[in-house]
Protein backbone atom coordinates (compact mmCIF):
# COMPACT_ATOMS: atom_id res chain seq x y z
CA UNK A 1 71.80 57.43 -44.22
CA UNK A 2 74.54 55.95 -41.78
CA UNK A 3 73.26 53.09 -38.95
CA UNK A 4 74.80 51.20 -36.56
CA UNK A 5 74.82 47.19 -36.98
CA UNK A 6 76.17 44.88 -34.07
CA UNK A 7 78.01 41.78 -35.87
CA UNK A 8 77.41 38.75 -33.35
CA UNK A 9 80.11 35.71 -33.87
CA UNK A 10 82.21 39.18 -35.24
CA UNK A 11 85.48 36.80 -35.35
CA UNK A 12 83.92 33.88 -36.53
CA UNK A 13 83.93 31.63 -40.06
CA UNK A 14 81.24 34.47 -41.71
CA UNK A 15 80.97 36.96 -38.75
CA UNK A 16 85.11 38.30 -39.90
CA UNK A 17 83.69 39.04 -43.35
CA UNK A 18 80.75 40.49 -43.05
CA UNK A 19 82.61 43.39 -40.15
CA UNK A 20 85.13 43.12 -43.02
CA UNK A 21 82.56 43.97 -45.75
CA UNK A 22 79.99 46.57 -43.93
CA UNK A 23 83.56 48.61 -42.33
CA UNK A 24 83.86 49.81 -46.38
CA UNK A 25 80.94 51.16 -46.33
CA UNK A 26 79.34 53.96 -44.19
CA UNK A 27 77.71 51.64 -41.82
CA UNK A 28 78.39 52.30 -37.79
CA UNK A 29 79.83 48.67 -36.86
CA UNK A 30 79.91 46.71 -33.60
CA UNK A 31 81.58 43.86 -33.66
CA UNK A 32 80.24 41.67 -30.81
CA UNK A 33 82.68 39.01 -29.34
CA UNK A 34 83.26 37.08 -25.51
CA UNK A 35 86.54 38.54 -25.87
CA UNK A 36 86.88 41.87 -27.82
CA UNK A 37 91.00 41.96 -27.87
CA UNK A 38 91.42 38.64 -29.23
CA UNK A 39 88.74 38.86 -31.74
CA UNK A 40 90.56 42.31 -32.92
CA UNK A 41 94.06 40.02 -33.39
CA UNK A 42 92.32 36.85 -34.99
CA UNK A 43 90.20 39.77 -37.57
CA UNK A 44 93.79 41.99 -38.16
CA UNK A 45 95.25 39.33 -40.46
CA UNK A 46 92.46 39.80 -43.24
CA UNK A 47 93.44 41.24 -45.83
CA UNK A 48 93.05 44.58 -46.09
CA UNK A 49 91.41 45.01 -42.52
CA UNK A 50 93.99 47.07 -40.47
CA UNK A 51 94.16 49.85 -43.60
CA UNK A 52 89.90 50.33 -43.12
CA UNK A 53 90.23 50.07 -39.36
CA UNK A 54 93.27 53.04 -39.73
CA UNK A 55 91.56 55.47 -42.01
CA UNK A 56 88.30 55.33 -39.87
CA UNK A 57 90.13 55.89 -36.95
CA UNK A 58 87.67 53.35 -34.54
CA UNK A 59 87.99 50.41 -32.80
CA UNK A 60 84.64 48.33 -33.85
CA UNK A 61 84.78 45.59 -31.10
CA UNK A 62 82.76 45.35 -28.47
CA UNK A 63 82.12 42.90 -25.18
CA UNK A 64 78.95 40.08 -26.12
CA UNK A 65 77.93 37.48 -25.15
CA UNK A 66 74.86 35.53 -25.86
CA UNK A 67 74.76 33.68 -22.34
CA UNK A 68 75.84 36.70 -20.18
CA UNK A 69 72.68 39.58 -20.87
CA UNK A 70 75.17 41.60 -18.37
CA UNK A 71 76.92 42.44 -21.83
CA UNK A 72 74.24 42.89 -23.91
CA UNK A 73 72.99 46.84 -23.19
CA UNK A 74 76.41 48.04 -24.21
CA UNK A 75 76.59 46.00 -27.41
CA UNK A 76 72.73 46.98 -28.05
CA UNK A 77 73.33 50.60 -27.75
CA UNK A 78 72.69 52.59 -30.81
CA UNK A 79 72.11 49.93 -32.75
CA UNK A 80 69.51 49.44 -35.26
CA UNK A 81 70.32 46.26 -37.36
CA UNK A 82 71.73 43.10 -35.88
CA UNK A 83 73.87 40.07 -38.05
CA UNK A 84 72.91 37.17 -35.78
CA UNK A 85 74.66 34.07 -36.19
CA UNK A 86 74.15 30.98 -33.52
CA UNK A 87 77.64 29.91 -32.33
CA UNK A 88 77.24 26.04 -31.77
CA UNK A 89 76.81 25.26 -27.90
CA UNK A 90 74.31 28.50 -27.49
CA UNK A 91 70.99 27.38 -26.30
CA UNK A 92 68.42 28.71 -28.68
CA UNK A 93 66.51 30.20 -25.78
CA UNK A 94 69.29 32.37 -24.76
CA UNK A 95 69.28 33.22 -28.30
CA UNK A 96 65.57 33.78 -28.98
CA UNK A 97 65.82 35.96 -25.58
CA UNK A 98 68.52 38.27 -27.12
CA UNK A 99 66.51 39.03 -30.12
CA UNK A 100 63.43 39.89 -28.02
CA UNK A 101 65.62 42.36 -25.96
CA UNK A 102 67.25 43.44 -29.04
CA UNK A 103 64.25 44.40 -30.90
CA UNK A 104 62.31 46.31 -27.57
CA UNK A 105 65.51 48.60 -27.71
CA UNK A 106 64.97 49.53 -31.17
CA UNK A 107 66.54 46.88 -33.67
CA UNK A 108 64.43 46.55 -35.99
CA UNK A 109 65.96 44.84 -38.88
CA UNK A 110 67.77 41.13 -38.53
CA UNK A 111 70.07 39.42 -41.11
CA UNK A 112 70.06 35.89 -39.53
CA UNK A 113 72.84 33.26 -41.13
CA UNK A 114 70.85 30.08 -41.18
CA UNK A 115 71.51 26.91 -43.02
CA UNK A 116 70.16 25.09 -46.17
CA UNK A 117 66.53 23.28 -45.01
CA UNK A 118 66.17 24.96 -41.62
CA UNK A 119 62.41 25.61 -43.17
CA UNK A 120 61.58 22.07 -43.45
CA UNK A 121 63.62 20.47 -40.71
CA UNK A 122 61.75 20.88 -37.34
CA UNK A 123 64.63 19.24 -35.74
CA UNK A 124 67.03 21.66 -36.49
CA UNK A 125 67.50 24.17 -34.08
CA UNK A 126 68.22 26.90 -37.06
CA UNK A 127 64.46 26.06 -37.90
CA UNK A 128 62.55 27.24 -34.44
CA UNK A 129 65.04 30.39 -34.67
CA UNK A 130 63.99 31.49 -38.28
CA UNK A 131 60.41 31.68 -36.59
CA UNK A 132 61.03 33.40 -33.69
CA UNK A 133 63.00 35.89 -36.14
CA UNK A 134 60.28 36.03 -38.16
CA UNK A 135 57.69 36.51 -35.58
CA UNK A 136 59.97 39.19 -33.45
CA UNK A 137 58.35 42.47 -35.42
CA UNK A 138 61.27 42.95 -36.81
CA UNK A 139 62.28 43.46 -40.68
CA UNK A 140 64.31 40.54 -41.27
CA UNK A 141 66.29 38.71 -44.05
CA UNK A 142 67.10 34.71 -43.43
CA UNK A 143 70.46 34.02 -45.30
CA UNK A 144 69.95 29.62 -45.59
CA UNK A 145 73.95 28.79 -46.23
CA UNK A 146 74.92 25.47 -47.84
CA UNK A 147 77.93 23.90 -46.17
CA UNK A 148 80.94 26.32 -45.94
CA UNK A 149 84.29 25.52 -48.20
CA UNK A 150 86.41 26.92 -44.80
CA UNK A 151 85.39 23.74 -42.77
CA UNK A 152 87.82 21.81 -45.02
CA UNK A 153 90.60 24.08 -43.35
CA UNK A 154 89.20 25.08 -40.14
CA UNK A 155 87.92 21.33 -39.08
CA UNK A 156 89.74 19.08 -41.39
CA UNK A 157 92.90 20.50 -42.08
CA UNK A 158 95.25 18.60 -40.21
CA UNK A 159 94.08 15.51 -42.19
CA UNK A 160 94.80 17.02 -45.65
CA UNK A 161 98.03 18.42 -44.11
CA UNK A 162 99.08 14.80 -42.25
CA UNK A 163 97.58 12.09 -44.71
CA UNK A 164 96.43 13.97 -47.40
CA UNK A 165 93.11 12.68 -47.43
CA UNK A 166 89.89 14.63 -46.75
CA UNK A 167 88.76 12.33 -44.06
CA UNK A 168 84.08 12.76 -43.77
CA UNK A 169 81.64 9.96 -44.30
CA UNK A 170 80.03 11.78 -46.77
CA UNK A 171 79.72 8.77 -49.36
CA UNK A 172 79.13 9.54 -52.49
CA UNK A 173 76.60 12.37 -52.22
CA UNK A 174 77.13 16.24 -53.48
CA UNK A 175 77.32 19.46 -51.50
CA UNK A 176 76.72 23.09 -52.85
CA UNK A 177 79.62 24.08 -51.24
CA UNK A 178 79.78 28.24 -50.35
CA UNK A 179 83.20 30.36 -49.85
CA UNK A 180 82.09 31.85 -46.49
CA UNK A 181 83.67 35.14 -48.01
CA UNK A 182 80.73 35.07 -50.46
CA UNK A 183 78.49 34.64 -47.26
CA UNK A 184 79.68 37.25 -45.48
CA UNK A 185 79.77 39.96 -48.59
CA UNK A 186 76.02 39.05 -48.90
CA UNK A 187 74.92 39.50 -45.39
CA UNK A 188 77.03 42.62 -45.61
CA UNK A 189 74.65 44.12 -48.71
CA UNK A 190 72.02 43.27 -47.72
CA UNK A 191 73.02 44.87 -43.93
CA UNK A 192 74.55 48.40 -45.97
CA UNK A 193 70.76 48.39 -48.14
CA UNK A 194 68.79 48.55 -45.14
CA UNK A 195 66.42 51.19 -44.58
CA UNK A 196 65.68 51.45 -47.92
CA UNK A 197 62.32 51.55 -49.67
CA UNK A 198 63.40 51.70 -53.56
CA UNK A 199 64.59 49.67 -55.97
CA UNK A 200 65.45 46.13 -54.73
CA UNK A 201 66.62 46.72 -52.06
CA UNK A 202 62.87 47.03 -50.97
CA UNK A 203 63.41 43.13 -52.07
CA UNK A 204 65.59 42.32 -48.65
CA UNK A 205 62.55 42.70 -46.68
CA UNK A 206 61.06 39.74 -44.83
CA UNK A 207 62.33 37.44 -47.12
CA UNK A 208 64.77 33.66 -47.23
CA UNK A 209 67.87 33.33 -49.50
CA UNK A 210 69.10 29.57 -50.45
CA UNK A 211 72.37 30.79 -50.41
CA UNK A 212 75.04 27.80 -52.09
CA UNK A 213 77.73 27.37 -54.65
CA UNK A 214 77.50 27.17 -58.58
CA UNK A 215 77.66 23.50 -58.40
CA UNK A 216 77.40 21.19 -56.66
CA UNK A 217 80.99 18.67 -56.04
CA UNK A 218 81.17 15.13 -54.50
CA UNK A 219 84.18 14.68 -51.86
CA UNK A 220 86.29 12.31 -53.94
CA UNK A 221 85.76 15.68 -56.99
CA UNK A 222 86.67 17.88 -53.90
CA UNK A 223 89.66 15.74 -53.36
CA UNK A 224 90.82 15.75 -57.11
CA UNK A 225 90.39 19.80 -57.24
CA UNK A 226 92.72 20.03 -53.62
CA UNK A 227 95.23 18.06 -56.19
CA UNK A 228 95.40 19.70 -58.95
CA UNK A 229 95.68 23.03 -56.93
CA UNK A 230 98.52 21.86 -54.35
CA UNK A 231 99.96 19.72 -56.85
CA UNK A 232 100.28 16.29 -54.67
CA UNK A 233 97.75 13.53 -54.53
CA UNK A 234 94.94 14.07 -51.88
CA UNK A 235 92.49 11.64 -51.63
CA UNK A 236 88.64 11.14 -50.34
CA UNK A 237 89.04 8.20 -47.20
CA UNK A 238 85.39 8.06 -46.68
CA UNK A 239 85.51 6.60 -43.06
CA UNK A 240 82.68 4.49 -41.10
CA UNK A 241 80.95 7.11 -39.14
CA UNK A 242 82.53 4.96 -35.92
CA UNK A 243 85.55 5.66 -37.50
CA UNK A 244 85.39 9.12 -37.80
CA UNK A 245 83.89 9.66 -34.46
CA UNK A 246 86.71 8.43 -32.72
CA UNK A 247 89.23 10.29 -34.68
CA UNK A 248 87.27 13.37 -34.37
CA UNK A 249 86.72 12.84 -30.33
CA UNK A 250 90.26 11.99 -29.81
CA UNK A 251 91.25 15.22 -31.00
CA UNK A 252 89.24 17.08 -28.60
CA UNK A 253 86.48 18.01 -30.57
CA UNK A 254 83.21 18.24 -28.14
CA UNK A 255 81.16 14.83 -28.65
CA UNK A 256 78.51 17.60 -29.35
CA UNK A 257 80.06 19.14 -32.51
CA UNK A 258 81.12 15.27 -33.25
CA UNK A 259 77.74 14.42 -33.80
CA UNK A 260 76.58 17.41 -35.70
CA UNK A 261 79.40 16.70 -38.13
CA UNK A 262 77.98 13.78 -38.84
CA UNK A 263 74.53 14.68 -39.20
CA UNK A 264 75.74 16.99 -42.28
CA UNK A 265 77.57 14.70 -43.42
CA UNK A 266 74.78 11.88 -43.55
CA UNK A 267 72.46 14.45 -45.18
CA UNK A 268 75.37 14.47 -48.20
CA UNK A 269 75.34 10.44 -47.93
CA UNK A 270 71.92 10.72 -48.54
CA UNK A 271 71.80 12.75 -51.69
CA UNK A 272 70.07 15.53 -49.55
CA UNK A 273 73.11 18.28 -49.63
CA UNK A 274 73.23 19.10 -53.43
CA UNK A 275 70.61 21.31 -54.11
CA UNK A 276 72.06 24.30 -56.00
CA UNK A 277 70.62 27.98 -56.39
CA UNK A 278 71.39 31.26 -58.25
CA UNK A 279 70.39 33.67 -55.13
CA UNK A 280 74.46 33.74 -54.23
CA UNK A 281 75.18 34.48 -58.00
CA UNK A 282 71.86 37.21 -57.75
CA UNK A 283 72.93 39.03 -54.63
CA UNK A 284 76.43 39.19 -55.10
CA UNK A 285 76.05 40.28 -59.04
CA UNK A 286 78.27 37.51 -60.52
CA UNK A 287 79.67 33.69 -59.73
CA UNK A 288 79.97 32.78 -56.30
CA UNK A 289 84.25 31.28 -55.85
CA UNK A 290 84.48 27.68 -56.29
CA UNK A 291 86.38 25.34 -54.62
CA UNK A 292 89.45 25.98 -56.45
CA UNK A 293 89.12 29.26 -55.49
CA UNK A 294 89.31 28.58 -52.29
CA UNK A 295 92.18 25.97 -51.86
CA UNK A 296 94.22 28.38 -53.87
CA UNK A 297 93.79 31.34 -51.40
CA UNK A 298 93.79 29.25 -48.54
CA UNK A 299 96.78 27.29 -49.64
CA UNK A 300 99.42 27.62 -46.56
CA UNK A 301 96.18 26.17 -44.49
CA UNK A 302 97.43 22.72 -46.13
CA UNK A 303 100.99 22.45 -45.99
C-alpha cells in the first residue's frame, strides 16, 4: 500500500538520501525545504537521482519551513509519515509545535534522526525532542546516529584540502563513525515498511536504534586511512579547543555551531564517542561503509 512521507532537511547531510532511497520505492515523497528550487539542484547531482525523478514523472519538492507554520499545511497535506530531522539553529519549540500539528492532521508515524546518547543527556536538545516524539500519539522510530563520516568533507574539508591535516580537538578518543548514506537508506526502510503489522517490520514500532559504524577509529587512524586512500600524507593536528575556535569563527562558522563542534568533539576526548552497535549492520542487512569507503567516493571533496 502506497503513502505519502514529507522528508524535512530533504537537501540536507541524511535528508538527500533518504528522498533518494524512499523515491525507489512506491512511497508518495515530499521533500520539504526553505527553498524548493535550490534543494532540487543541490539533490540532482546524486547519483542516480535525475533517472528516478524522470521515470516517475514528479517533482517531489515542496515549500517548509520549520519557523514559518504559513508553509506547513501544504507540506502536511496527504501525508501520513514524516522523516524529521532538527536543522541546527531551529528552536525545539518550533519543532515540538510542528509535530503536534503534524500528527492532528493525520501523521501518524515519525522516523526522527537523533544522535548517539540523546536518552541519557538531558542537556541535549535531541533528548527533550525524542520525548515529545514519543509522547505525540504517534507510531514512531528514533534513529540515535553516531557522528557522520560527511562532516570530514562538509565542515573540515578545506583543512585536508589546504594543510592536509584533519584539524578537531578530539584527542585521542574513538568515534563510531556512520556514512550518512547508510543513515539515510535506514530511515528510508524503515519509512517504505510502515504500515505494516507482519514480520519485522512490526519491529519498527515505537522503538530506538543506536545507529554507528563497525568500529570504532581514533582521528590520527582516520588520518592514516585519508592517506592511504589519496595517497599523500594527511595528518591529525589536534588543536587547543581556543585554537580551533578561532579558526573555525574566522571562517564564518556561527559561534553557535562553533561551540557544538566542540562539545562532540570533547565527548570523543573523553572516551565517550566510541560505543559501537550492530543495529546499522541489522537494518541495513550487511556492513555499514567504513571510512575508506567514504574518502574513496568522496575523493574530489579533498583535492
Amino acid at each position: 500500500m502506497s503513502h505519502t512521507v514529507l522528508v524535512t532537511a530533504a537537501s540536507g547531510t541524511v535528508g538527500r538520501h533518504v528522498v533518494e532511497t524512499l523515491l525507489e520505492s512506491d512511497a508518495v515523497v515530499k521533500a520539504g525545504s526553505r527553498n524548493p528550487h535550490r534543494a532540487g539542484e543541490r539533490l540532482s547531482g546524486l547519483e542516480g537521482l535525475d533517472g528516478v525523478l524522470l521515470e516517475r514523472g514528479d517533482d517531489p519538492f515542496v515549500e517548509f519551513d520549520f519557523e514559518r507554520p504559513e508553509t506547513w499545511g501544504s507540506a502536511l497535506d496527504g501525508v501520513d509519515s514524516l522523516f524529521l530531522v532538527r536543522p541546527p539553529g531551529v528552536a525545539v519549540d518550533d519543532l515540538t509545535a510542528f509535530v503536534d500539528a503534524a500528527v492532528r492532521v493525520g501523521a501518524d508515524r515519525i522516523v526522527y534522526l537523533s544522535t548517539l546518547g540523546a536518552d541519557r543527556n538531558v542537556l541535549l536538545p535531541h533528548h527533550r525532542i525524542e520525548r515529545h516524539v514519543a509522547a505525540s500519539g504517534a507510531t514512531y522510530t528514533l534513529l540515535r546516529a553516531s557522528f557522520f563520516m560527511q562532516n570530514l568533507h562538509e565542515v573540515h574539508g578545506r583543512d585536508i584540502v589546504e594543510r592536509d591535516e584533519i584539524f578537531v580537538p578530539a584527542g585521542a578518543g574513538g568515534t563510531s563513525f556512520v556514512d550518512a548514506r547508510d543513515v539515510g537508506e535506514i530511515a528510508a526502510r524503515v519509512l517504505a515498511e510502515s504500515g505494516s503489522e507482519s514480520g519485522s517490520r512490526s519491529a519498527h514500532r515505537n522503538v530506538a536504534y543506536d545507529v554507528t559504524g563497525a568500529d570504532a577509529l581514533t582521528y590520527d587512524e582516520v588520518a592514516a586511512a585519508f592517506s592511504r586512500v589519496l595517497d599523500r600524507q594527511v595528518t591529525y593536528a589536534d588543536p587547543s579547543i581556543p585554537t580551533f575556535v578561532a579558526r573555525m569563527h574566522a571562517r564564518g562558522h556561527p559561534i553557535g555551531f562553533v561551540l557544538l563542534m566542540v562539545g562532540i568533539y570533547t565527548t570523543a576526548r573523553l572516551g565517550l564517542a566510541d560505543r559501537v552497535t550492530d543495529d546499522a549492520a541489522r537494518l541495513l542487512g550487511r556492513q555499514p561503509r567504513g571510512i575508506e569507503e567514504y574518502v574513496a567516493d568522496y575523493a574530489d571533496e579533498f583535492r
